[in-house]
Structures are given as C-alpha cells and as structure tokens.
Protein backbone atom coordinates (compact mmCIF):
# COMPACT_ATOMS: atom_id res chain seq x y z
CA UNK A 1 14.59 -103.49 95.43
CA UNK A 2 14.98 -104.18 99.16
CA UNK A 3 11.22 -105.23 99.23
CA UNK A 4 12.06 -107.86 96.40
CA UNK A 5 15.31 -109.19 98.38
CA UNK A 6 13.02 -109.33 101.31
CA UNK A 7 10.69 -112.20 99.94
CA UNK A 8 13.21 -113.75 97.77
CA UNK A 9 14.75 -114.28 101.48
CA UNK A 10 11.68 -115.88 102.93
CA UNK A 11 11.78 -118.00 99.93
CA UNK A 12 15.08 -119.79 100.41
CA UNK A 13 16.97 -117.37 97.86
CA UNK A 14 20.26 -115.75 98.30
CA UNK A 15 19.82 -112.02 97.63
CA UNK A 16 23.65 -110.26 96.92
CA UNK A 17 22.87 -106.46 95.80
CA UNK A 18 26.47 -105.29 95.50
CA UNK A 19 27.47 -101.54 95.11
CA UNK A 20 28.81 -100.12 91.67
CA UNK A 21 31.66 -98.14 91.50
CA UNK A 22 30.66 -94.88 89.97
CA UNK A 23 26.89 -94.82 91.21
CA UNK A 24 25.31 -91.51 90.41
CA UNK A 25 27.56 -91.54 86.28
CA UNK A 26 28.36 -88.71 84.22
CA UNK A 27 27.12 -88.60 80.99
CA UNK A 28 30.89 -89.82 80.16
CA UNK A 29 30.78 -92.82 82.52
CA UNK A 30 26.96 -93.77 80.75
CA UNK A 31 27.97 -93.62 77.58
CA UNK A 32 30.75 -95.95 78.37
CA UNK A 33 29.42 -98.65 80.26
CA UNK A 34 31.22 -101.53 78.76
CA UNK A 35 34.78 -100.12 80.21
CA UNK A 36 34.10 -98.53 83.08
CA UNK A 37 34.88 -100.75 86.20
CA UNK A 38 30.70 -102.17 86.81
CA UNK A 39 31.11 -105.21 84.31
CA UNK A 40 34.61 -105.96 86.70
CA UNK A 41 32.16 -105.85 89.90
CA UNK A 42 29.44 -107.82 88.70
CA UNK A 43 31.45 -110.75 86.77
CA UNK A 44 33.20 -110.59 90.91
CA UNK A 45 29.81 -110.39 92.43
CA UNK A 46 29.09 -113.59 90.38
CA UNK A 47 31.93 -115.58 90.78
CA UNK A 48 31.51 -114.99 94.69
CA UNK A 49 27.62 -116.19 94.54
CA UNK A 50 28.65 -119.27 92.22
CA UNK A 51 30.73 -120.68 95.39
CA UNK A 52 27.65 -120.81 97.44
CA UNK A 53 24.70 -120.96 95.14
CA UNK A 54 23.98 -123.35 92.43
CA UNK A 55 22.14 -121.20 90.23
CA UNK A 56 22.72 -117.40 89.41
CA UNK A 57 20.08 -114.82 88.26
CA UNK A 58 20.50 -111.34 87.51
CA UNK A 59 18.06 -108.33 88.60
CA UNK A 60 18.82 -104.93 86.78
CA UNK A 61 16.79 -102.00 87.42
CA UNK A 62 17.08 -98.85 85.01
CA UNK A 63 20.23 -98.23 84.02
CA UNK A 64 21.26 -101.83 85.80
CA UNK A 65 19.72 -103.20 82.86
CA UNK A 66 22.30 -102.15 80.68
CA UNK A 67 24.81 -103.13 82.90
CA UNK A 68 23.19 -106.56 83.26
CA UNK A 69 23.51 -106.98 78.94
CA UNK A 70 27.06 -105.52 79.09
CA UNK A 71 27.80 -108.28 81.55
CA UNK A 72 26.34 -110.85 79.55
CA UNK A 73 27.67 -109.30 76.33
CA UNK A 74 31.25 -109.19 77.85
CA UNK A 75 31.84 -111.44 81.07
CA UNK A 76 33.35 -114.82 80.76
CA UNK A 77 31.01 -115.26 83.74
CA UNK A 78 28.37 -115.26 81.79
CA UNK A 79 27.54 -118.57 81.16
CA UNK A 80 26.63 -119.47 84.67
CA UNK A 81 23.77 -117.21 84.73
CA UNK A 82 20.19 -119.11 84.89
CA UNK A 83 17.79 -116.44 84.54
CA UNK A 84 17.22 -112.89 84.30
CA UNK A 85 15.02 -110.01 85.31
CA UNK A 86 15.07 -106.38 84.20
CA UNK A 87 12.51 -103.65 85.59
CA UNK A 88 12.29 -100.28 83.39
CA UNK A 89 15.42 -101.76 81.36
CA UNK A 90 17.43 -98.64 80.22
CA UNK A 91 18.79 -100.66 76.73
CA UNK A 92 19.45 -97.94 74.43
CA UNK A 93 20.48 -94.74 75.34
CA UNK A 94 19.92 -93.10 72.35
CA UNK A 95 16.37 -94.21 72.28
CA UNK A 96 16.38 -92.42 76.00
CA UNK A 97 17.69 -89.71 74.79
CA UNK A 98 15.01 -88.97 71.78
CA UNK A 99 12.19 -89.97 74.22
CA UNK A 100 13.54 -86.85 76.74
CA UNK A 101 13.74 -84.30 74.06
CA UNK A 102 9.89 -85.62 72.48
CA UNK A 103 8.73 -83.59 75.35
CA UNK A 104 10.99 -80.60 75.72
CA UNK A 105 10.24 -78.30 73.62
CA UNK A 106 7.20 -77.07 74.23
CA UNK A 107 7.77 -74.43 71.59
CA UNK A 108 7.91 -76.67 68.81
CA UNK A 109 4.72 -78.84 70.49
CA UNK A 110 6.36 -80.44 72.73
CA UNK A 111 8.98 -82.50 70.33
CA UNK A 112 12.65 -81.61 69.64
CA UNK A 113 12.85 -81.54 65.68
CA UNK A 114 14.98 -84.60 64.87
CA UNK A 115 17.49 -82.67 63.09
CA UNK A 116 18.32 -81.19 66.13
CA UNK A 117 18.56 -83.69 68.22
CA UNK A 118 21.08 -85.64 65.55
CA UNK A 119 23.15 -82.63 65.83
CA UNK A 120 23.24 -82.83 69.34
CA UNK A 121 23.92 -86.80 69.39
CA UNK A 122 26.62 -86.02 67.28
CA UNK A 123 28.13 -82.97 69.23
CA UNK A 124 27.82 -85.22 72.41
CA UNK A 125 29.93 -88.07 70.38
CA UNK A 126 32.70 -85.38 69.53
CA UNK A 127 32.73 -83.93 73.45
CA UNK A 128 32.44 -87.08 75.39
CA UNK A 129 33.45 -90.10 72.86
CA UNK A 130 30.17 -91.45 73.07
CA UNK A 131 29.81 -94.36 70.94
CA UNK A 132 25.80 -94.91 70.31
CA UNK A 133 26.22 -98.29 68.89
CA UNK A 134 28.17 -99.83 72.38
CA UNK A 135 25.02 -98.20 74.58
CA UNK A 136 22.55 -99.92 71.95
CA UNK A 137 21.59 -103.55 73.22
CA UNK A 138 18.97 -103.62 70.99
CA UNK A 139 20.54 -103.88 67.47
CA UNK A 140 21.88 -106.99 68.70
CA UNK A 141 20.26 -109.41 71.15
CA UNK A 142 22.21 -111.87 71.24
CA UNK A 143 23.41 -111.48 74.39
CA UNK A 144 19.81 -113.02 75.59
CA UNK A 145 20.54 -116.44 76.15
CA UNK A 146 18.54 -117.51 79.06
CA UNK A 147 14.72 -117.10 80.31
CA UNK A 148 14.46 -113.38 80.78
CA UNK A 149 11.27 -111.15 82.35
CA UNK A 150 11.05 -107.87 81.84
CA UNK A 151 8.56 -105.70 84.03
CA UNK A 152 7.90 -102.03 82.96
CA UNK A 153 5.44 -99.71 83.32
CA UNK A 154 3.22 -98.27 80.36
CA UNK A 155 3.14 -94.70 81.42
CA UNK A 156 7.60 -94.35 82.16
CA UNK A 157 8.52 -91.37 80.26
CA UNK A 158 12.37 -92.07 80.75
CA UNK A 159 12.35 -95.45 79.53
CA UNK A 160 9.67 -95.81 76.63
CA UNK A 161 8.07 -99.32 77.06
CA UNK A 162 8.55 -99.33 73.49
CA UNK A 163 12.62 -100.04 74.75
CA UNK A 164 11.43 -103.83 76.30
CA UNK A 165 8.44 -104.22 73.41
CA UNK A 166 11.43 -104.36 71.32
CA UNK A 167 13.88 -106.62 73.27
CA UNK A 168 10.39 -108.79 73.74
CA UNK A 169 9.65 -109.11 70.03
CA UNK A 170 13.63 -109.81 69.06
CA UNK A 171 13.48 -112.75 71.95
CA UNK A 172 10.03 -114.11 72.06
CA UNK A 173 11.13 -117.52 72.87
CA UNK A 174 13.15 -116.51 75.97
CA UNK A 175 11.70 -112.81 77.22
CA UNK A 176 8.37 -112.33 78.86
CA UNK A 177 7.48 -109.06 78.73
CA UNK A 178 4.68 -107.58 81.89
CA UNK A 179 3.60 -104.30 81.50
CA UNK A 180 1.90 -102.12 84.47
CA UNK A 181 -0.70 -99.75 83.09
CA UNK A 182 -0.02 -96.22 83.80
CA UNK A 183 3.27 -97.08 85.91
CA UNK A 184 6.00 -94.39 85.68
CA UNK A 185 9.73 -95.24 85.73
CA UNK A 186 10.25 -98.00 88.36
CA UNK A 187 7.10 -97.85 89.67
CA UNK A 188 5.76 -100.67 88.40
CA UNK A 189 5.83 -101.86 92.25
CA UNK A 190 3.83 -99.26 93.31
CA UNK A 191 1.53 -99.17 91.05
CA UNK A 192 0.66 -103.27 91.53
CA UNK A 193 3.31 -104.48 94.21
CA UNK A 194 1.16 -107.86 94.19
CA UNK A 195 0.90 -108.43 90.18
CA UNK A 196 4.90 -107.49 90.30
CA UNK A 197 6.05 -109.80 93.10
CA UNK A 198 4.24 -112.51 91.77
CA UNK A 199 5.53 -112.27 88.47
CA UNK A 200 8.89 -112.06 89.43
CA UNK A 201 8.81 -114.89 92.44
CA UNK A 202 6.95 -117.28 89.69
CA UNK A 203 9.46 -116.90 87.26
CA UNK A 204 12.17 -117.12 89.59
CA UNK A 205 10.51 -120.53 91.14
C-alpha cells in the first residue's frame, strides 16, 4: 500500500506500516492469529503513533484484516482507534477455505463435495489445533466499533466478496462496503486506482 501511504503523506497524515513477525505464516501460525506475536506488534505500533498523533486508524490488507479484528477483539489499545479500513478483508478462514476447494476439483465440476471438505477441516483441527471459531470474525462483530470501509473487488476468488457483504450487513451503521467490478484479490487499485483512493482519502478526511 506504498501508493496509499504516499498520498496520505501529501495529505498531512502520518503513515506507520510496521513489519509482522512471522510474515509469509504457516497454516499453524494462520490458524492462530490471536496468540501469535502480530496482536503484541500492532497494540506497540499503536501506542507509539498515539504519542505523536491524535487520532489512530487502522489499514489491513488480506490477511491484515484479520489481524486488524484480532487487535480490536483483544488489545487494550483498542479504544484509541478512530477509524478503520480493510481491502480484500480475509475474516473467516474457513469461509476461505470452502471458497478454494469450490474450484478444485474439476472432477466433481469444479466443487469439492462438502463432506469432504468437513473431513478435511476437521483433520486440519486434529494436526494443527486449528480452532475455526477464533479465525471466524464474522459470527461475532462486535469488535466493529468505529466507522469502518471496506474495499474489495467483485471478481477475488481468495476472498469471496460475500466475506465483507457479510461484515457490511452485520454493521450497516458503521461499515461502508465499495466493491470494484471484476477486481481480483487486492486489486481493487488496479482495477480503479482513482475510485479507490478517493474512497479511502474521503473517508479518512
């Protein structure tokens, strides 16, 4: 999001983009998000940007979206956060999951029965710990407590739109939902950088 920083600069804004321990997870380190050390780094990238700036907002891209609700699920930082903005938000993992296998079997027309894929959710839990429920921030939303916009692109067969529709319709009062036609993951920039940055500098103004 260098592009994004890059105007928010111009702007008067104070970009911080720190780095996350772990970059590049394991299946293990995704499917535990809430105790692996990023919720540590952010709550310390906020507390750093609260002794310079008076307001805080949050950008999460992918699976920084998760990280940014596990933050503001967890952090006692929380509550200084103003605003927040999520691009391609990666909010459930098991609905990331299911939309992966709808298209890998093209044996079966191109959808993994869901049978299987149960079995392999639970195999996963029994190998790696996973616990669905802690990767799901959509069963509870409560962790949305300030203006949020969430930019995604129609056509991202990683993320299904469907993932922010449903964060959207939970949160209507406080999430704004943009959608890109026919943008793939993250590319809702590319698709229409001027319709994106001027979504996300007017909300931010």
């Amino acid at each position: 999001m260098r592009f994004l920083g890059e105007q928010l600069n111009r702007r008067g804004f104070t970009v911080y983009a720190p780095r996350l321990p772990g970059h590049g997870a394991t299946v293990n380190e995704l499917a535990h998000t809430r105790r692996t050390q990023w919720v540590d780094a952010v709550t310390d990238a906020v507390a750093e940007l609260r002794r310079r700036c008076r307001r805080v907002v949050l950008v999460g891209q992918s699976m920084g979206g998760s990280i940014v609700a596990s933050f503001l699920e967890n952090s006692d930082q929380a509550a200084v956060v103003s605003k927040v903005v999520l691009d391609a938000p990666m909010l459930s993992l098991g609905a990331t999951v299911e939309n992966a296998a709808s298209t890998a079997m093209p044996v079966t027309g191109g959808a993994v029965p869901p049978p299987v894929i149960w079995a392999a959710e639970q195999l996963t839990t029994v190998r790696y710990g996973v616990d669905w429920a802690a990767v799901d921030y959509l069963d509870d939303t409560s962790w949305v407590t300030v203006p949020t916009l969430v930019l995604h692109g129609t056509a991202d067969p990683r993320v299904p739109v469907a993932v922010s529709e449903e964060l959207a319709a939970a949160e209507p009062d406080l999430v704004r939902l943009v959608t890109i036609a026919d943008a793939l993951h993250v590319e809702a920039w590319n698709v229409d950088p001027d319709r994106w940055s001027q979504e996300v500098v007017e909300f931010l103004s």
